[in-house]
N, C-alpha and C. Protein backbone atom coordinates (compact mmCIF):
# COMPACT_ATOMS: atom_id res chain seq x y z
N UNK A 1 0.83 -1.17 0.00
CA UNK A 1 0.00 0.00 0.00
C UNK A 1 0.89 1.25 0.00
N UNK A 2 0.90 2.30 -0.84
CA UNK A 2 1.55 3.39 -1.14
C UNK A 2 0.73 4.04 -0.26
N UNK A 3 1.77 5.27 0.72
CA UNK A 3 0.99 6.09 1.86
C UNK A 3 0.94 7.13 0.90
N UNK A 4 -0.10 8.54 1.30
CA UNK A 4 -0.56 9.33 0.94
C UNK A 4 0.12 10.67 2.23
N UNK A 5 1.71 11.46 1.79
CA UNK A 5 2.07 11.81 2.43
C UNK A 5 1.66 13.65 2.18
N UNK A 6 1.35 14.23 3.25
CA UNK A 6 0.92 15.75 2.84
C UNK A 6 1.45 16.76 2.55
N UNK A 7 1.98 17.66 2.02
CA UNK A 7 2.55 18.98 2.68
C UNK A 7 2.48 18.97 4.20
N UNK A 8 1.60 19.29 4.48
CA UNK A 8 1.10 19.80 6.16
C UNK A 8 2.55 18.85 7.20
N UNK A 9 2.26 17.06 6.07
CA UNK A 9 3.30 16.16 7.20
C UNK A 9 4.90 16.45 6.86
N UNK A 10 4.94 17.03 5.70
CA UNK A 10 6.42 17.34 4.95
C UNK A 10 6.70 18.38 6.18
N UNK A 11 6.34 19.04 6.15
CA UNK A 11 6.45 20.64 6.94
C UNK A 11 6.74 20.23 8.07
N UNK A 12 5.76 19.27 8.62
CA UNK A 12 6.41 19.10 10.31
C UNK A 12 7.80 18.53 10.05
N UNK A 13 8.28 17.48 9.43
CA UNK A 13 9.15 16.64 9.80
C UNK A 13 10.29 17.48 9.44
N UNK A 14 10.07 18.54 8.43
CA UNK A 14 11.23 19.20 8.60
C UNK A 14 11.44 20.79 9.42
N UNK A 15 10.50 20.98 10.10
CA UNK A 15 10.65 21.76 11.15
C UNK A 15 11.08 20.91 12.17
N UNK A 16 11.07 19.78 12.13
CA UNK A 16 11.12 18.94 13.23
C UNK A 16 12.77 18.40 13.66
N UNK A 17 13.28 18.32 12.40
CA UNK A 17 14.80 18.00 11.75
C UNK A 17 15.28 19.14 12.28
N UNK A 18 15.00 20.32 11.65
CA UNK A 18 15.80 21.39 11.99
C UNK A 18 15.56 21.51 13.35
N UNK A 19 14.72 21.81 14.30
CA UNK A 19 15.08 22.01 15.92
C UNK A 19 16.00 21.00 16.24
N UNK A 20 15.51 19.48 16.07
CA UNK A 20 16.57 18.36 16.81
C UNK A 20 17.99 18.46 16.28
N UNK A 21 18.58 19.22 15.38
CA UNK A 21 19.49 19.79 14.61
C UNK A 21 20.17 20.94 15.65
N UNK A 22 19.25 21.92 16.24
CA UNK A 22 19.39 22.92 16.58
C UNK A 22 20.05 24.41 16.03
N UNK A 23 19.28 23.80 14.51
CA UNK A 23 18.95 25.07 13.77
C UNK A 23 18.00 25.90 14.01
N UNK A 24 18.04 27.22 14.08
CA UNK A 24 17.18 28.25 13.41
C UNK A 24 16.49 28.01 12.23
N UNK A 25 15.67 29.33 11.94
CA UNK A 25 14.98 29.24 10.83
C UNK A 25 15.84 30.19 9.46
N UNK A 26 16.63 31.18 10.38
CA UNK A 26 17.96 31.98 9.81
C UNK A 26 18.97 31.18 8.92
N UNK A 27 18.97 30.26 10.09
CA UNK A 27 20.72 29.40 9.33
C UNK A 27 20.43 28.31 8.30
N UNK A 28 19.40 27.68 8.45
CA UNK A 28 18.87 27.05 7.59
C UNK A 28 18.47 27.29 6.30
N UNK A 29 17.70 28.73 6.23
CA UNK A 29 17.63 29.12 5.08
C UNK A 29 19.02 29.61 4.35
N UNK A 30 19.84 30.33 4.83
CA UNK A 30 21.11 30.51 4.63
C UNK A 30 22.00 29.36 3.82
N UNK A 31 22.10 28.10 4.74
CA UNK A 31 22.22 26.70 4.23
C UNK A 31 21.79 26.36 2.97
N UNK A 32 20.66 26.79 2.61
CA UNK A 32 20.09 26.29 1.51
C UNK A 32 19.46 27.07 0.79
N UNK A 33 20.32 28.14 0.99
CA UNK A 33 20.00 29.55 -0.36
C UNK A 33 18.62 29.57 -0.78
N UNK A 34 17.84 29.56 0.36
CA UNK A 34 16.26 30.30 0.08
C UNK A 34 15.84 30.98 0.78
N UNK A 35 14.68 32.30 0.99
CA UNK A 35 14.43 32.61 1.52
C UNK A 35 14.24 32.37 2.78
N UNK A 36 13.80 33.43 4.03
CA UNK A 36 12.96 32.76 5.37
C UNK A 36 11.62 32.33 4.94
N UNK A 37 10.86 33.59 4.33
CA UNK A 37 9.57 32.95 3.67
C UNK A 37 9.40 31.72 3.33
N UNK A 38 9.74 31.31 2.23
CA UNK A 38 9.91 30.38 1.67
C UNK A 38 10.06 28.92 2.73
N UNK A 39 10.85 29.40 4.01
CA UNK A 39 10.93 28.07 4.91
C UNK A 39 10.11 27.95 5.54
N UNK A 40 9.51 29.38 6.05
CA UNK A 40 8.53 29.18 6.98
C UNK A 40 7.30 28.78 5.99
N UNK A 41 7.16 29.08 4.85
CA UNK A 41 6.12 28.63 4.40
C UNK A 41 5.77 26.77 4.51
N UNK A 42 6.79 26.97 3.99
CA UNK A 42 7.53 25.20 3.79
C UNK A 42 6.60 24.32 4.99
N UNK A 43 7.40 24.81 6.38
CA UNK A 43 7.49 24.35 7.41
C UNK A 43 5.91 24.51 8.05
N UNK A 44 5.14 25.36 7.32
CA UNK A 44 3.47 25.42 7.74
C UNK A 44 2.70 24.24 7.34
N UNK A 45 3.27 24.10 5.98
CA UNK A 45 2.66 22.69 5.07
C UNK A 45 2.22 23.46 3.82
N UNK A 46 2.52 24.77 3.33
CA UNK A 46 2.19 25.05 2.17
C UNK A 46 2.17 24.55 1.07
N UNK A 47 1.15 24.13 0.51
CA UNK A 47 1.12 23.11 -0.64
C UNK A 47 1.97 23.88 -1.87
N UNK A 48 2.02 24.88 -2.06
CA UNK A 48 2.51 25.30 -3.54
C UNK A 48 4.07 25.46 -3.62
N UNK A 49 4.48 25.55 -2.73
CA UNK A 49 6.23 25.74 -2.49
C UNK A 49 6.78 24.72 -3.84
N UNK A 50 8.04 25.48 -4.63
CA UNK A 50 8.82 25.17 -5.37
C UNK A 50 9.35 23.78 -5.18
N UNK A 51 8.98 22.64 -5.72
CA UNK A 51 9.54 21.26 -5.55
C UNK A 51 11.08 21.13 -5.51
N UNK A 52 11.63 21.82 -6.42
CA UNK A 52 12.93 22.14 -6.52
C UNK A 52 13.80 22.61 -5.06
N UNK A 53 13.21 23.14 -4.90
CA UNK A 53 13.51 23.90 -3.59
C UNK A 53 13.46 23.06 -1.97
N UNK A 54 12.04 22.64 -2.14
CA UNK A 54 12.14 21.78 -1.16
C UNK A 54 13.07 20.19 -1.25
N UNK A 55 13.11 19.68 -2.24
CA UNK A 55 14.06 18.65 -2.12
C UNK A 55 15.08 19.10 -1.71
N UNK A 56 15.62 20.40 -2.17
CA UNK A 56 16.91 20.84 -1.46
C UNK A 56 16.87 20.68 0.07
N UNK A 57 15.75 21.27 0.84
CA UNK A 57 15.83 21.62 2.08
C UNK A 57 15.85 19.78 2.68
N UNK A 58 15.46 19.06 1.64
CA UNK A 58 15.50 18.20 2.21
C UNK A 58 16.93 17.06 2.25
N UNK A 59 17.73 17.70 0.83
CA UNK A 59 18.88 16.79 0.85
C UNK A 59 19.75 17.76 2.20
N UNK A 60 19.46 19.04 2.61
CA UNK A 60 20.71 19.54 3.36
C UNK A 60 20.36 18.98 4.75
N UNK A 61 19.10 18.69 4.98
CA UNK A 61 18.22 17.80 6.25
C UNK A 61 18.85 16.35 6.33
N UNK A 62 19.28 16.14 5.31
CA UNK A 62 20.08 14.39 4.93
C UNK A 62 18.53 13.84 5.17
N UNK A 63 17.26 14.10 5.01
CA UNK A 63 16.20 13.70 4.60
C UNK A 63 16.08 12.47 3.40
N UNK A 64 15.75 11.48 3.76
CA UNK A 64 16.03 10.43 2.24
C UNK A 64 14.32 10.92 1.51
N UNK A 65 14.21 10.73 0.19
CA UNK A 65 12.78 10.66 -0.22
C UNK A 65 12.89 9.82 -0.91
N UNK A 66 12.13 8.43 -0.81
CA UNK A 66 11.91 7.30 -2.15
C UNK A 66 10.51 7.62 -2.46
N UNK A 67 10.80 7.70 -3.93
CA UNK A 67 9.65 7.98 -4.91
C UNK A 67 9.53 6.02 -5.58
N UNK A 68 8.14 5.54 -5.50
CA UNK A 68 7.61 4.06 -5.83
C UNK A 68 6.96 4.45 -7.32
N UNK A 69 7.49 4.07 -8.52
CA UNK A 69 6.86 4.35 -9.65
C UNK A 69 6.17 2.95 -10.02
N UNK A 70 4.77 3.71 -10.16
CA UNK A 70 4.00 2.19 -10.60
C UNK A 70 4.42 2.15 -12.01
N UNK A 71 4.19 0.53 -12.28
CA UNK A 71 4.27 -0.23 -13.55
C UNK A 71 3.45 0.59 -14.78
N UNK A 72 3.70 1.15 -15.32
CA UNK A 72 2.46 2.15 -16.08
C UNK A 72 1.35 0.83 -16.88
N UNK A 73 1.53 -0.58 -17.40
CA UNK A 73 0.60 -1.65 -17.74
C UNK A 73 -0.27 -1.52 -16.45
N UNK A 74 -0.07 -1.30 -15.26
CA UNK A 74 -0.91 -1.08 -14.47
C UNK A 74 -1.63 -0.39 -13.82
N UNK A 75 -1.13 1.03 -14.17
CA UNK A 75 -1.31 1.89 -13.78
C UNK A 75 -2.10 3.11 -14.85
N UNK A 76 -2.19 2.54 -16.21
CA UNK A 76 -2.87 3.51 -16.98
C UNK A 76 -4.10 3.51 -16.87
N UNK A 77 -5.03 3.25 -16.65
CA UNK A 77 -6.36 2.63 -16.18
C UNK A 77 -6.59 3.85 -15.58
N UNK A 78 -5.57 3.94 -14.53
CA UNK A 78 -6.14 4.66 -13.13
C UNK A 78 -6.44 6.33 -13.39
N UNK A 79 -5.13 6.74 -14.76
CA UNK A 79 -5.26 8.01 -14.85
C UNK A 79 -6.28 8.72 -15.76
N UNK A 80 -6.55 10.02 -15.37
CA UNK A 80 -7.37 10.30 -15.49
C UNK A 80 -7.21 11.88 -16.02
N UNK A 81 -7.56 12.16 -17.15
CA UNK A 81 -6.87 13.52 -18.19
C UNK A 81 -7.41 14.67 -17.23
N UNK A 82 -6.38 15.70 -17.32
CA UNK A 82 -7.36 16.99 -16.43
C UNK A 82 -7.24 18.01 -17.76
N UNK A 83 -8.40 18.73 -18.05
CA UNK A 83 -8.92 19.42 -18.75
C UNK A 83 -9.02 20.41 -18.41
């Protein structure tokens, strides 16, 4: 079963990284050449934040992300065109 992970849960775990880290919200962004905005947004669960961006915050977190690509013979069925 593939979990269904949120923004909202992205955001905690890496606000969560950075305190047990005992980073700021300053040095962190600094770290990873993005705004504060941008982190604090991050770190709320803002759905629209730059993908690009956040993988960063997440490789400097040493955060792993595995992406599960379905079989597309099995998986074409499921999709569904957006118009």
């Amino acid at each position: 079963m593939i979990e269904k992970v949120t923004a909202k849960e992205i955001g905690i775990l890496i606000r969560n990284t950075r305190v047990s880290l005992g980073l700021n919200q300053t040095r962190l962004a600094k770290v990873c050449n993005v705004n504060i905005m941008f982190l604090s947004d991050l770190e709320r669960g803002k759905a629209t934040c730059e993908v690009d961006k956040v993988l960063l915050v997440l490789r400097k977190l040493r955060i792993q992300v595995k992406f599960i690509i379905p079989e597309i013979k099995h998986h074409i069925d499921d999709i569904k065109v957006c118009h």
